[in-house]
N, C-alpha and C. Protein backbone atom coordinates (compact mmCIF):
# COMPACT_ATOMS: atom_id res chain seq x y z
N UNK A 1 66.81 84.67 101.98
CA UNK A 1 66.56 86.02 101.51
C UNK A 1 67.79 86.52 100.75
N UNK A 2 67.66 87.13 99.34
CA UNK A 2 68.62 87.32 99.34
C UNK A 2 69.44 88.70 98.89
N UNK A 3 70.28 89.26 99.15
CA UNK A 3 70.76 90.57 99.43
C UNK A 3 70.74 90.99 98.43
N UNK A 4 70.28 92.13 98.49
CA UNK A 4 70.30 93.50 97.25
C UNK A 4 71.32 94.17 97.00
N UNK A 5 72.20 94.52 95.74
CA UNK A 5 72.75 94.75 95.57
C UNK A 5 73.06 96.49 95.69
N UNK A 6 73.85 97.16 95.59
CA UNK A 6 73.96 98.52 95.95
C UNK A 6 74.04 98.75 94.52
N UNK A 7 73.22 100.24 94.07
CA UNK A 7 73.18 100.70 93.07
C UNK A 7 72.00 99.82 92.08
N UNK A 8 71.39 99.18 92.41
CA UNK A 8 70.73 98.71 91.20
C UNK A 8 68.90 99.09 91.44
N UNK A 9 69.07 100.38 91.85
CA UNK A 9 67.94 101.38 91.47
C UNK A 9 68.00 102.38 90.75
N UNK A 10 69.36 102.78 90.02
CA UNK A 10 70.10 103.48 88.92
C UNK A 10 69.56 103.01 87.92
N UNK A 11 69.61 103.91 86.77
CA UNK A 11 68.84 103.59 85.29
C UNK A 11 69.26 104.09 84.29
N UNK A 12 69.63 103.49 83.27
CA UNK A 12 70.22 103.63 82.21
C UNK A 12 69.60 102.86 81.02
N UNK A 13 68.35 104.26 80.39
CA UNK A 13 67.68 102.91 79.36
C UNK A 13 67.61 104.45 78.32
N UNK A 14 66.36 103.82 77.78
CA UNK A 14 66.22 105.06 76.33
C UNK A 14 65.49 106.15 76.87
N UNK A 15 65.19 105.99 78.29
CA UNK A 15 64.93 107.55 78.88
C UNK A 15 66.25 108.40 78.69
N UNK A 16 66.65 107.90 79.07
CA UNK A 16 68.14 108.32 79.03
C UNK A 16 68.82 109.06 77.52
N UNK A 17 68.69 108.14 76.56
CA UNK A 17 68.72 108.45 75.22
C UNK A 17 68.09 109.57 74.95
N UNK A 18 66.91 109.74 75.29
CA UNK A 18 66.14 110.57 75.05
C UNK A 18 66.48 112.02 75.66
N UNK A 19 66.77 112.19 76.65
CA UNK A 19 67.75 112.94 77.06
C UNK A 19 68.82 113.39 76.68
N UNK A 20 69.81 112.76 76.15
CA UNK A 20 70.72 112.92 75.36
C UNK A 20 70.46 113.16 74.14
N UNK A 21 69.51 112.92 72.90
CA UNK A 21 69.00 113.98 72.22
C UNK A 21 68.65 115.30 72.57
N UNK A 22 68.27 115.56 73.48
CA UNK A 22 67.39 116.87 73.96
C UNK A 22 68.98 117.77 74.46
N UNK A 23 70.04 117.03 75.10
CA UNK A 23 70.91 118.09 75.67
C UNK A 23 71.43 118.55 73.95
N UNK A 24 72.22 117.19 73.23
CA UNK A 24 72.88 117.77 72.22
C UNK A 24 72.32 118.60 71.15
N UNK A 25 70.93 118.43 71.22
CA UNK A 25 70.07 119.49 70.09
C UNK A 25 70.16 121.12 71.25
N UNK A 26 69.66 121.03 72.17
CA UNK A 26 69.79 122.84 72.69
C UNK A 26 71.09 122.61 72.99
N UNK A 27 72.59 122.27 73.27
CA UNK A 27 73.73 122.77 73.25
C UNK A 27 74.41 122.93 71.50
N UNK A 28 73.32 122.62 70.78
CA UNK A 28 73.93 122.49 69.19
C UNK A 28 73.87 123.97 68.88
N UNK A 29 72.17 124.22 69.21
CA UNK A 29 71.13 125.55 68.81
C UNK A 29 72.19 126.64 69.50
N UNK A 30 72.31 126.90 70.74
CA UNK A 30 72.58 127.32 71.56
C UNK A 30 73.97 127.66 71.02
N UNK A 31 75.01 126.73 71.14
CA UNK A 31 76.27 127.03 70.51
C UNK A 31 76.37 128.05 69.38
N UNK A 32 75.57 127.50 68.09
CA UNK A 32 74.81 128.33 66.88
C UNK A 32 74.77 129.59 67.19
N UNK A 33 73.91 130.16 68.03
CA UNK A 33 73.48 131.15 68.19
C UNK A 33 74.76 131.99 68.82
N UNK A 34 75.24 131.42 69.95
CA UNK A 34 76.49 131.97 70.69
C UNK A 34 77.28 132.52 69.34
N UNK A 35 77.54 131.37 68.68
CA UNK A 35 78.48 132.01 67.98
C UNK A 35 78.23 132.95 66.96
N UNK A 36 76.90 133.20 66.30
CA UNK A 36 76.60 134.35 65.98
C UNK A 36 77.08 136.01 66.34
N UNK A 37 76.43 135.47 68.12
CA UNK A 37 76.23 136.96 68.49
C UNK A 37 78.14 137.24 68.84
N UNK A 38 78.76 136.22 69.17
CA UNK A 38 80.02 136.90 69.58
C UNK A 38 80.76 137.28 67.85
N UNK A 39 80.14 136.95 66.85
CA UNK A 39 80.76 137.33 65.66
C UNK A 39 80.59 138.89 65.37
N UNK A 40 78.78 139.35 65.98
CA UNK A 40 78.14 140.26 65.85
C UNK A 40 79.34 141.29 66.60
N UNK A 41 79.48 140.68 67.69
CA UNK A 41 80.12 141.70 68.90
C UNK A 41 81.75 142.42 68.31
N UNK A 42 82.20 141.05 67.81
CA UNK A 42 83.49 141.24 66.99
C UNK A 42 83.37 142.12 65.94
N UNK A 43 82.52 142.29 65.27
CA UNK A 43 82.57 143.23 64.01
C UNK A 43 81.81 143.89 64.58
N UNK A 44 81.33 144.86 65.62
CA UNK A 44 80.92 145.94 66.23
C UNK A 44 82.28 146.61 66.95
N UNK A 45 83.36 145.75 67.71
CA UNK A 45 84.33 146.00 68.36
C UNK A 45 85.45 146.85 67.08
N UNK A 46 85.46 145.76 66.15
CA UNK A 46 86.13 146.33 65.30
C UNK A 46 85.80 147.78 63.98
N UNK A 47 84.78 147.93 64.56
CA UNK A 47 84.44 148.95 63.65
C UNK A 47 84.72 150.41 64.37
N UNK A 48 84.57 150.01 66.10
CA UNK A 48 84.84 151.06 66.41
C UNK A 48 86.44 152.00 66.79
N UNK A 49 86.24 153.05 66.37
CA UNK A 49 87.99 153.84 66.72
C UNK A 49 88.13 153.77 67.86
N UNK A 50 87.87 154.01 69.28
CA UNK A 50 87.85 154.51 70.07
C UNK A 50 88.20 153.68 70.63
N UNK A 51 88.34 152.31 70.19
CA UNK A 51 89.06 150.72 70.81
C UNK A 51 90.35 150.69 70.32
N UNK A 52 91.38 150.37 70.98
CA UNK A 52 92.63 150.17 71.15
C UNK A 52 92.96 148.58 70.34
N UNK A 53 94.06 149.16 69.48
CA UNK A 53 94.42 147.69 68.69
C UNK A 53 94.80 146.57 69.29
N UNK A 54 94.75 146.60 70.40
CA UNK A 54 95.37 145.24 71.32
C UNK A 54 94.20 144.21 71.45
N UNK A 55 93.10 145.48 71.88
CA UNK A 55 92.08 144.86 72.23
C UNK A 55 91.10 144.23 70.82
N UNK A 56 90.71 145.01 69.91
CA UNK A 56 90.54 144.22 68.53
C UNK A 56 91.44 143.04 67.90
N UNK A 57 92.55 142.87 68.63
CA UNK A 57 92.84 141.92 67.98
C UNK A 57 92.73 140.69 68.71
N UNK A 58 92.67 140.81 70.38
CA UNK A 58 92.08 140.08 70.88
C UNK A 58 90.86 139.57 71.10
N UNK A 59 89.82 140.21 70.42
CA UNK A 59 88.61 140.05 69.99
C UNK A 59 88.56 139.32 69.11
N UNK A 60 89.41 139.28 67.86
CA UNK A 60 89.36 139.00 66.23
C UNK A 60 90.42 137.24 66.74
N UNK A 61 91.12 137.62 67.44
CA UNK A 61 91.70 136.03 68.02
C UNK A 61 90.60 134.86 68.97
N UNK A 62 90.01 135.82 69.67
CA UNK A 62 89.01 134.78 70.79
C UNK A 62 87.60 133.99 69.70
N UNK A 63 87.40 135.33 68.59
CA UNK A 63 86.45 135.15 67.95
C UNK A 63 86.39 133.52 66.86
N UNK A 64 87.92 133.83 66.36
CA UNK A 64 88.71 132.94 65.74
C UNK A 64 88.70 131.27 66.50
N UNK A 65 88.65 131.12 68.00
CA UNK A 65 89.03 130.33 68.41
C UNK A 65 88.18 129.66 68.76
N UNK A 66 86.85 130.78 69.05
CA UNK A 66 85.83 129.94 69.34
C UNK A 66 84.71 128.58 69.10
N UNK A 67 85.07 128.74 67.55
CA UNK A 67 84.29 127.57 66.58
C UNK A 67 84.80 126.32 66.85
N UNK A 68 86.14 125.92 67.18
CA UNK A 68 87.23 125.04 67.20
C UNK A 68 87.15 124.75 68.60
N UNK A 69 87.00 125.78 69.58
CA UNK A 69 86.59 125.51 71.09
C UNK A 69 85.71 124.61 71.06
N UNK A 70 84.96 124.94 70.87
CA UNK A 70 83.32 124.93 71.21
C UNK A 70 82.83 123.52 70.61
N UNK A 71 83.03 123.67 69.00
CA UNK A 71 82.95 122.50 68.54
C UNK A 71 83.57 120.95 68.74
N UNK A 72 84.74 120.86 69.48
CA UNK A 72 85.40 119.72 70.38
C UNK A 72 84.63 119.63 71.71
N UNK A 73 84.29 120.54 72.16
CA UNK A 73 83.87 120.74 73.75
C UNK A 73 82.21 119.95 72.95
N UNK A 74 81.68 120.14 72.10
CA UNK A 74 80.76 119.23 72.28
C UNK A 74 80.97 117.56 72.08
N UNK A 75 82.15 117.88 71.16
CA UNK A 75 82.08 116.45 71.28
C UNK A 75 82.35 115.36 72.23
N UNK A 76 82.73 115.92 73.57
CA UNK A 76 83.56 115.23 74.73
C UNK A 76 81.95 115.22 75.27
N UNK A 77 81.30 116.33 75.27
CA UNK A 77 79.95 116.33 75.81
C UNK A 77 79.11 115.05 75.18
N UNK A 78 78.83 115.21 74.51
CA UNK A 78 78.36 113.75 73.36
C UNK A 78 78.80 112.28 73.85
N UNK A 79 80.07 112.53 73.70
CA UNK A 79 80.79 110.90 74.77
C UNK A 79 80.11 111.46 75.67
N UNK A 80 80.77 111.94 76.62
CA UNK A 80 80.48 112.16 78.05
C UNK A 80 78.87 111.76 78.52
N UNK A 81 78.31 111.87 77.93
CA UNK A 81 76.89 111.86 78.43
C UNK A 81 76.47 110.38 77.48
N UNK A 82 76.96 109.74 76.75
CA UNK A 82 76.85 108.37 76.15
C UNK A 82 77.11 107.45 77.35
N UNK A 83 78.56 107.86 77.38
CA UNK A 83 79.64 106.90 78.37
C UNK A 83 78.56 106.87 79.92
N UNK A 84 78.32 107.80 80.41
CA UNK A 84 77.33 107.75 81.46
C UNK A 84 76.04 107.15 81.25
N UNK A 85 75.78 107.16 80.37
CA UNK A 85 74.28 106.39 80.07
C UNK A 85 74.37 104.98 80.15
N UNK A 86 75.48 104.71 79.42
CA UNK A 86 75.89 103.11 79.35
C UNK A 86 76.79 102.53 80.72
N UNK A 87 77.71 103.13 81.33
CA UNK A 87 77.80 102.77 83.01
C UNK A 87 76.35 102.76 83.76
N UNK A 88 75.49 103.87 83.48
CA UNK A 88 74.02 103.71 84.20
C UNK A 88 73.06 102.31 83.79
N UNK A 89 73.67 101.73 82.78
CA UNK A 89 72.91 101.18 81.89
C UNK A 89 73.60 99.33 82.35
N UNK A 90 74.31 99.95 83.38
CA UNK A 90 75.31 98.49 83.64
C UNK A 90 75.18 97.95 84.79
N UNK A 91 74.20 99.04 85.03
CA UNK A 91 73.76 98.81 86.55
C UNK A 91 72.82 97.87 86.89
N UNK A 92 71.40 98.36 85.60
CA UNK A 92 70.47 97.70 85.90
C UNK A 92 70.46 96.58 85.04
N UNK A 93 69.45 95.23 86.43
CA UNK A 93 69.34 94.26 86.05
C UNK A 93 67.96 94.00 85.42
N UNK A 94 67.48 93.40 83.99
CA UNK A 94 66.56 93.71 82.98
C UNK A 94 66.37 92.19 82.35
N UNK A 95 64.99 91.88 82.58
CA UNK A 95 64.89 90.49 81.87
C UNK A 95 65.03 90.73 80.41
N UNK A 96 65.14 89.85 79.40
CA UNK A 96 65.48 89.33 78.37
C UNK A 96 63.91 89.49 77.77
N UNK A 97 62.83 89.50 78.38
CA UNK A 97 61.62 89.13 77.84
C UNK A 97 61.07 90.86 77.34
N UNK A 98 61.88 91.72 77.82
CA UNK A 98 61.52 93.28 77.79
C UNK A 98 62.29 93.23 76.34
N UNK A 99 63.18 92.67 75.89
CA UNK A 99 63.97 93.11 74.44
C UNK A 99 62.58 93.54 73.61
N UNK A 100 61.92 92.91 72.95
CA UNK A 100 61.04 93.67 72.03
C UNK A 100 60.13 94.67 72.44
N UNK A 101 59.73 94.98 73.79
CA UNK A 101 59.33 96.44 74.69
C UNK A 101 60.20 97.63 74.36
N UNK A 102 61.71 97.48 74.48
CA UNK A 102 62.71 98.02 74.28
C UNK A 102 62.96 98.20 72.19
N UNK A 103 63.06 97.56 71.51
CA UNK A 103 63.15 97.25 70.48
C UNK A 103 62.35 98.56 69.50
N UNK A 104 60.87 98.04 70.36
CA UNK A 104 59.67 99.06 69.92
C UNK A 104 59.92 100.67 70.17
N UNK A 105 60.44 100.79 71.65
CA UNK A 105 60.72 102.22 71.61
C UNK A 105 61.69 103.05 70.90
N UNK A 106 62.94 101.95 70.87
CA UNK A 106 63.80 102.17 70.19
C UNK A 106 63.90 102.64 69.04
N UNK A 107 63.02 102.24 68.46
CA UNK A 107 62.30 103.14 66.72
C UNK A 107 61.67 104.20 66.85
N UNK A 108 61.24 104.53 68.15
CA UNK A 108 60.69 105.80 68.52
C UNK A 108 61.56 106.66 68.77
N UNK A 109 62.47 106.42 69.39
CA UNK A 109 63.86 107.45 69.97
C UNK A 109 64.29 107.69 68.56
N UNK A 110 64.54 106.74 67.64
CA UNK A 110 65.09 107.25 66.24
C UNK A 110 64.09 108.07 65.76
N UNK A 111 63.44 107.84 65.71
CA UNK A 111 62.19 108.88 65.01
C UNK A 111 62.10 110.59 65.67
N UNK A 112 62.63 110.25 66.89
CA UNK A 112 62.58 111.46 67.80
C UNK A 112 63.60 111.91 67.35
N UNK A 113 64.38 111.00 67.28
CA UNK A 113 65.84 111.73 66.98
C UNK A 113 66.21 112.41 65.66
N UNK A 114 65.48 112.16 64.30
CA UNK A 114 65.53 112.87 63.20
C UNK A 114 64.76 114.02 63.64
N UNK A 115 63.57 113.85 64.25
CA UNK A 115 62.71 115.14 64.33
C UNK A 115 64.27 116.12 65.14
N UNK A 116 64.91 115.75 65.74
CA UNK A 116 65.97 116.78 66.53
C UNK A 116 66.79 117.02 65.10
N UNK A 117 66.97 115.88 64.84
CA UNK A 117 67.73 116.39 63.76
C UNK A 117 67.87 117.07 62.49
N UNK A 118 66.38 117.12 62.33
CA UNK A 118 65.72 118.19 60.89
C UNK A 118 65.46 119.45 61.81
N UNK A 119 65.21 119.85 63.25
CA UNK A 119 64.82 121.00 64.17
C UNK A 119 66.74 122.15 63.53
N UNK A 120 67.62 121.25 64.09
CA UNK A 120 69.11 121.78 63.89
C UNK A 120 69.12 122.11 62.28
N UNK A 121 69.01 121.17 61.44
CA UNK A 121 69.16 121.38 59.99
C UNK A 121 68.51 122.93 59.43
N UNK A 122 66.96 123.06 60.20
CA UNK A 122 66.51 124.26 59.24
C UNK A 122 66.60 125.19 60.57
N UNK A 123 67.52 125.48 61.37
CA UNK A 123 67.75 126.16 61.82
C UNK A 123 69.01 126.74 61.26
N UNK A 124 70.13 125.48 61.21
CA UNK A 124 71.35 125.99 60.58
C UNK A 124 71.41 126.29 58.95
N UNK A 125 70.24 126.15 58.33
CA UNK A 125 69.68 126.46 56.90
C UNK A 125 69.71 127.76 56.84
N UNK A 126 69.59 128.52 57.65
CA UNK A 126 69.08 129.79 58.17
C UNK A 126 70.11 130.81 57.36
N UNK A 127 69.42 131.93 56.65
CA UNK A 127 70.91 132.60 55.74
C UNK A 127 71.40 133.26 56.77
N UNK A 128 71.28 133.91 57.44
CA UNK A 128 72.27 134.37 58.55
C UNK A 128 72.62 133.91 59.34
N UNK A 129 72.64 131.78 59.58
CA UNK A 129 73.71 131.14 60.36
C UNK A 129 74.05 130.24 59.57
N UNK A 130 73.88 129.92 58.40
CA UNK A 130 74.55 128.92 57.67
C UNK A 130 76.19 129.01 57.44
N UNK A 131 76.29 130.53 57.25
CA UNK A 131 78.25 130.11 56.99
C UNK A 131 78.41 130.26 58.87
N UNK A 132 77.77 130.41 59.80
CA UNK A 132 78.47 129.81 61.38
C UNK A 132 78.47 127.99 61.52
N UNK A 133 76.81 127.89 60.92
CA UNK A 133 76.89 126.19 61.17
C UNK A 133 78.04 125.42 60.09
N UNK A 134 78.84 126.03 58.87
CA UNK A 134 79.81 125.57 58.64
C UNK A 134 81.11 125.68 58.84
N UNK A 135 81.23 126.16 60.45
CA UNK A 135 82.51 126.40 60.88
C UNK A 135 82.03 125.28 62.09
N UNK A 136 81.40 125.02 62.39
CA UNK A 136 81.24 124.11 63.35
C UNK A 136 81.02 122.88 62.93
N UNK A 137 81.68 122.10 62.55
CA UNK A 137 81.74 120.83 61.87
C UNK A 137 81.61 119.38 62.73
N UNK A 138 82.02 119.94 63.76
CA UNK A 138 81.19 118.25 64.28
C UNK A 138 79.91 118.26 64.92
N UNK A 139 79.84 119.52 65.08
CA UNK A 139 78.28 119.62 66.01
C UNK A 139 77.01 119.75 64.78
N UNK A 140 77.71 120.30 63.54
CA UNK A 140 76.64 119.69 62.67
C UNK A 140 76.52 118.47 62.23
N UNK A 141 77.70 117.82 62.22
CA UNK A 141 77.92 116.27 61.40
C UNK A 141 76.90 115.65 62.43
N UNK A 142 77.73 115.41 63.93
CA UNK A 142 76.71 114.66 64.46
C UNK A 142 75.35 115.14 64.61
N UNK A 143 74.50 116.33 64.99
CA UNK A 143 73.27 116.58 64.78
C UNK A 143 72.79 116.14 63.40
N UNK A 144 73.64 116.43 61.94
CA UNK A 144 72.89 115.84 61.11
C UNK A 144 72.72 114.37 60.59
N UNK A 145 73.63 113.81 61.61
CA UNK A 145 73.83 111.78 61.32
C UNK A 145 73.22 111.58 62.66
N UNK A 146 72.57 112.37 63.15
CA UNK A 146 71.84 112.09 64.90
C UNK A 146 71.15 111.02 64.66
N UNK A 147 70.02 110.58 64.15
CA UNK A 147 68.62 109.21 64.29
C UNK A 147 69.99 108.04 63.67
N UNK A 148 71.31 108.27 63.19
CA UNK A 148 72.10 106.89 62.88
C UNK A 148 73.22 107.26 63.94
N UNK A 149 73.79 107.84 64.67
CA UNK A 149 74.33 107.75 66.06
C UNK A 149 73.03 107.30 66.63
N UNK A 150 72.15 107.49 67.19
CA UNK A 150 71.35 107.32 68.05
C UNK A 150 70.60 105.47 68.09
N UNK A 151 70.71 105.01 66.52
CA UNK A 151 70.23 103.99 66.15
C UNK A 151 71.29 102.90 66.82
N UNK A 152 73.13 103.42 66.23
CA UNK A 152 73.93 102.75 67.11
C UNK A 152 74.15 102.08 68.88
N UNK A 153 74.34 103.66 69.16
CA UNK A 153 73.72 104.02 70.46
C UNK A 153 72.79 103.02 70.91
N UNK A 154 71.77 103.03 70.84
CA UNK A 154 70.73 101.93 71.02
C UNK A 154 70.81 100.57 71.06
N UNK A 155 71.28 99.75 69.98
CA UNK A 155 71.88 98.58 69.76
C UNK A 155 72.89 98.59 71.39
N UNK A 156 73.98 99.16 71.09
CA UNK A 156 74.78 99.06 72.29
C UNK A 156 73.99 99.48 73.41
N UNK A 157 73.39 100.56 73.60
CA UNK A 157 72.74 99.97 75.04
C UNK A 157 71.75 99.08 75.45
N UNK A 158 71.12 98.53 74.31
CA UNK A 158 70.63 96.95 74.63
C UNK A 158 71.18 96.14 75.01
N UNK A 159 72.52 95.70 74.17
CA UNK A 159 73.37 95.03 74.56
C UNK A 159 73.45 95.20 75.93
N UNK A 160 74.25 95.85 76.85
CA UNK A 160 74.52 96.39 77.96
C UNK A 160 73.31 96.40 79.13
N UNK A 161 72.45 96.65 78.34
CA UNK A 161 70.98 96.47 79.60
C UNK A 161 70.66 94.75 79.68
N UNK A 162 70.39 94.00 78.43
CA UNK A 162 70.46 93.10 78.22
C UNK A 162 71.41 91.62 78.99
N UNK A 163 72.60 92.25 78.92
CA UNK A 163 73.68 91.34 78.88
C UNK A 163 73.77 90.59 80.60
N UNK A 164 73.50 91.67 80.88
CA UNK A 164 73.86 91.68 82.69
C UNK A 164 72.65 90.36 83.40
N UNK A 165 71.33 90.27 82.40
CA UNK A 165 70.20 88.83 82.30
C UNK A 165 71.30 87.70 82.41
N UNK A 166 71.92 87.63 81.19
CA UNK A 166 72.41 86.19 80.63
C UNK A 166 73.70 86.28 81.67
N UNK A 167 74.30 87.32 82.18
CA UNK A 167 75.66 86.45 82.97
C UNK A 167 75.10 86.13 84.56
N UNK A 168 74.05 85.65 85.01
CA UNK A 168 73.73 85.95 86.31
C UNK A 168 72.93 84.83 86.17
């Protein structure tokens, strides 16, 4: 009989992927929008007298900082949730005979993944967020190169689902 290994009911496949489209498109939107309304808030703060210059300028600084925040903080998110997919993805053990099962969906996740990625585009098309979505420069780059990250992505986690067949 022979012993089961710990952890290898963990999963790391293009469910997963698929997922990871879905977080980085609503943390893209979402960001977008954030940064709208705190722009809104900033030029409401500053219009008014009755606010103290310390505090407008700490408004007009946080406001400043936020695009540059925000926009790195996704990108660690982006790894972050890759890098986990592919440790999940190292777990499981996957015959060799599933590659073209996998292969097939795999053109589907890309396909899914432009649809995310034209959803961000005519959102950030938008005349009242287009000059925000061009202060945020990596969260548009990658949303708009998403179905060719995602195509990469894929390849490598085949590899990785794959690989763990042939050394065993």
């Amino acid at each position: 009989m022979r012993r089961r290994r710990k952890g290898l009911g963990k999963k790391g496949s293009l469910q997963d992927i698929m997922f990871v489209i879905g977080i980085v498109l609503f943390f893209g939107v979402v960001v977008l929008f954030g940064y709208r309304v705190a722009s809104a808030y900033d030029d409401n703060i500053q219009g008014m007298a009755i606010i103290p210059q310390e505090a407008k300028d700490s408004s007009s600084t946080l406001t400043g900082h936020y695009s540059g925040i925000v926009d790195n903080m996704f990108i660690v998110l982006t790894v972050g949730l890759c890098i986990a997919t592919l440790i999940l993805a190292a777990m499981v053990r996957v015959h060799v005979i599933f590659v073209p099962i996998f292969f097939i969906i795999w053109i589907i996740t890309i396909f899914v993944a432009g649809i995310a990625s034209d959803i961000y585009q005519s959102v950030a098309a938008n005349s009242q967020l287009a000059g925000y979505a061009g202060n945020l420069t990596f969260i548009s780059l990658v949303l708009e190169y998403l179905p060719l990250f995602i195509g990469i992505f894929g390849i490598i986690l085949m590899v990785v689902m794959y690989k763990i067949w042939s050394m065993e």
